[in-house]
Each structure stands twice: as C-alpha cells, then as structure tokens.
Protein backbone atom coordinates (compact mmCIF):
# COMPACT_ATOMS: atom_id res chain seq x y z
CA UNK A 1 5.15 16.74 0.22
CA UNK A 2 5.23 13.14 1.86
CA UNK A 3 3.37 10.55 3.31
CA UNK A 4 4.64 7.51 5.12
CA UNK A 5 1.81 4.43 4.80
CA UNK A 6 2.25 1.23 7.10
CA UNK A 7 0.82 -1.72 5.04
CA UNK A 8 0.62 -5.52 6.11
CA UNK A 9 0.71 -7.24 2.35
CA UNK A 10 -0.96 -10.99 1.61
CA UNK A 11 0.71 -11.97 -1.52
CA UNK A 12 -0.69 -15.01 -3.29
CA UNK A 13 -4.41 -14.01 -2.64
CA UNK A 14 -6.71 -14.76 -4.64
CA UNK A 15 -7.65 -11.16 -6.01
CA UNK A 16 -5.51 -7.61 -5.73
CA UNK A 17 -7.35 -5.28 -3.33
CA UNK A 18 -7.22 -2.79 -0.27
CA UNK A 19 -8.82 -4.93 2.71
CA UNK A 20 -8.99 -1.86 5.28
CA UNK A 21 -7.10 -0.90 8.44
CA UNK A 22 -5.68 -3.04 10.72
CA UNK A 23 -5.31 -0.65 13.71
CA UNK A 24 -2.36 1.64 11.80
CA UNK A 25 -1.52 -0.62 9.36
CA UNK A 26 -3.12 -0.68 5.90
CA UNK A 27 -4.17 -4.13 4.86
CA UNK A 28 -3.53 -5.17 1.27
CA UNK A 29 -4.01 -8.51 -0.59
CA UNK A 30 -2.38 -8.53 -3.69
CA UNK A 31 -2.52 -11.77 -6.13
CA UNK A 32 1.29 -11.89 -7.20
CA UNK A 33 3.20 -14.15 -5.43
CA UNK A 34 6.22 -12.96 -3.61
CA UNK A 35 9.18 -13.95 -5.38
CA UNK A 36 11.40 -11.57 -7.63
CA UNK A 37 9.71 -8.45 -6.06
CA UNK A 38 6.41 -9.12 -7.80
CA UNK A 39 4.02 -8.76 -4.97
CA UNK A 40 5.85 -5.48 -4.29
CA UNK A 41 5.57 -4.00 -7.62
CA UNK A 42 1.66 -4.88 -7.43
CA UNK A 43 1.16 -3.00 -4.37
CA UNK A 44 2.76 0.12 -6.05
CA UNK A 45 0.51 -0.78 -9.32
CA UNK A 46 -2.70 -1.11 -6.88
CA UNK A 47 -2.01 2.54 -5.10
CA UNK A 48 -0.67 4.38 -8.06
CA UNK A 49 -4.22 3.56 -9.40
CA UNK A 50 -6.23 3.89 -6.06
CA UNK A 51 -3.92 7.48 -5.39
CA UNK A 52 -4.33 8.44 -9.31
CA UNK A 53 0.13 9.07 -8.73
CA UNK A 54 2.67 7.87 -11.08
CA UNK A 55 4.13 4.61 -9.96
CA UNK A 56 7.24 6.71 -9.49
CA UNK A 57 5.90 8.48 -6.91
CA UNK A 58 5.36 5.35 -4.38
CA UNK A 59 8.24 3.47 -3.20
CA UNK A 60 8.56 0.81 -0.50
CA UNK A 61 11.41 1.87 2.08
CA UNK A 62 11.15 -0.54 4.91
CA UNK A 63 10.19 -4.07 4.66
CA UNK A 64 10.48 -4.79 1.20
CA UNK A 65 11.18 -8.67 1.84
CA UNK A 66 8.31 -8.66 5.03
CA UNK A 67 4.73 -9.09 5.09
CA UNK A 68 5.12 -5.58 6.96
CA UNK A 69 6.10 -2.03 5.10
CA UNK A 70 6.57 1.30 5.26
CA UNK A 71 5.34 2.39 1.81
CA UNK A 72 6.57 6.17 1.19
CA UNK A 73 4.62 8.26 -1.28
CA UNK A 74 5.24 11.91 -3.00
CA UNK A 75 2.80 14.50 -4.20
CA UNK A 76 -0.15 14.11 -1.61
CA UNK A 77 -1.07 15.47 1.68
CA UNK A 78 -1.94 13.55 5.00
CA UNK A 79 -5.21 14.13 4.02
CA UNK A 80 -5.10 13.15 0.21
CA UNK A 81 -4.23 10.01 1.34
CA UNK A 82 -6.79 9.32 4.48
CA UNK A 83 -9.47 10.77 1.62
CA UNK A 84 -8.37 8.10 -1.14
CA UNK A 85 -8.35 5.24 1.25
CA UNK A 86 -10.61 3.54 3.33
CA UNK A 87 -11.86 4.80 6.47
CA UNK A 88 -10.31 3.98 9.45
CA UNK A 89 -12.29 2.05 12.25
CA UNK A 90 -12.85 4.40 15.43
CA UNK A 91 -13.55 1.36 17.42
C-alpha cells in the first residue's frame, strides 16, 4: 500500500514542524537549508517520526529541487495518513 502526499516545504525556518494544510497541500517548515538535499532529507526525518515508518519508506518523487512535492510513502493507508496528520480545514 501507497500514499501520495502534496507538501509545500519552507526550508531555512526557524524550527522543523508540520504547519497544516494549505488547501491539498501539506505545509511543512523544516530548519535545514536547501542546499545538498538537506531540507529534503529533514522532511523525510520529520514524517518518518510523525508516521512512526522507516525513513525508507518515504521518498520524494516530484519536486525534489521545488518548494512544491509529491512525497510518496509505503506501508500506510489513506487513512493512516489523514489520522497521523493534521486535520484538514473544511472551510
């Protein structure tokens, strides 16, 4: 099992964190700056911790030098993931 994850990533923020939703787009500051795929490998760190996964099972397959990604992860359901991360906004 799969799960696709749009994320908009801040790197160079002052702290590593999940901000929330940004209509379908997760929104994640992370404080490594993005040179030398840094900010990328924190974003796995930060959800292998948040999704309790291996780092193995989260890789980044779109976007990998944007701001904007499509973050693929392994071994959780649809709604593993929408339970382990913030609710969305129904406004």
């Amino acid at each position: 099992m799969k799960c696709r994850l749009e994320a908009k990533v801040v790197p160079g923020s002052s702290r590593t964190e999940i901000v929330g939703w940004l209509g379908d787009c997760l929104k994640i500051r992370v404080a490594a700056p993005p040179e030398k795929g840094k900010a990328n490998q924190a974003v796995i760190e930060l959800l292998s911790k948040r999704l309790k996964l291996n780092q193995e099972s989260i890789a980044i397959v779109h976007g990998s030098r944007s701001q904007r990604k499509v973050i693929e992860i392994s071994g959780i359901t649809p709604q593993q993931l929408d339970h382990a991360l913030p609710a969305r906004s129904t406004s």
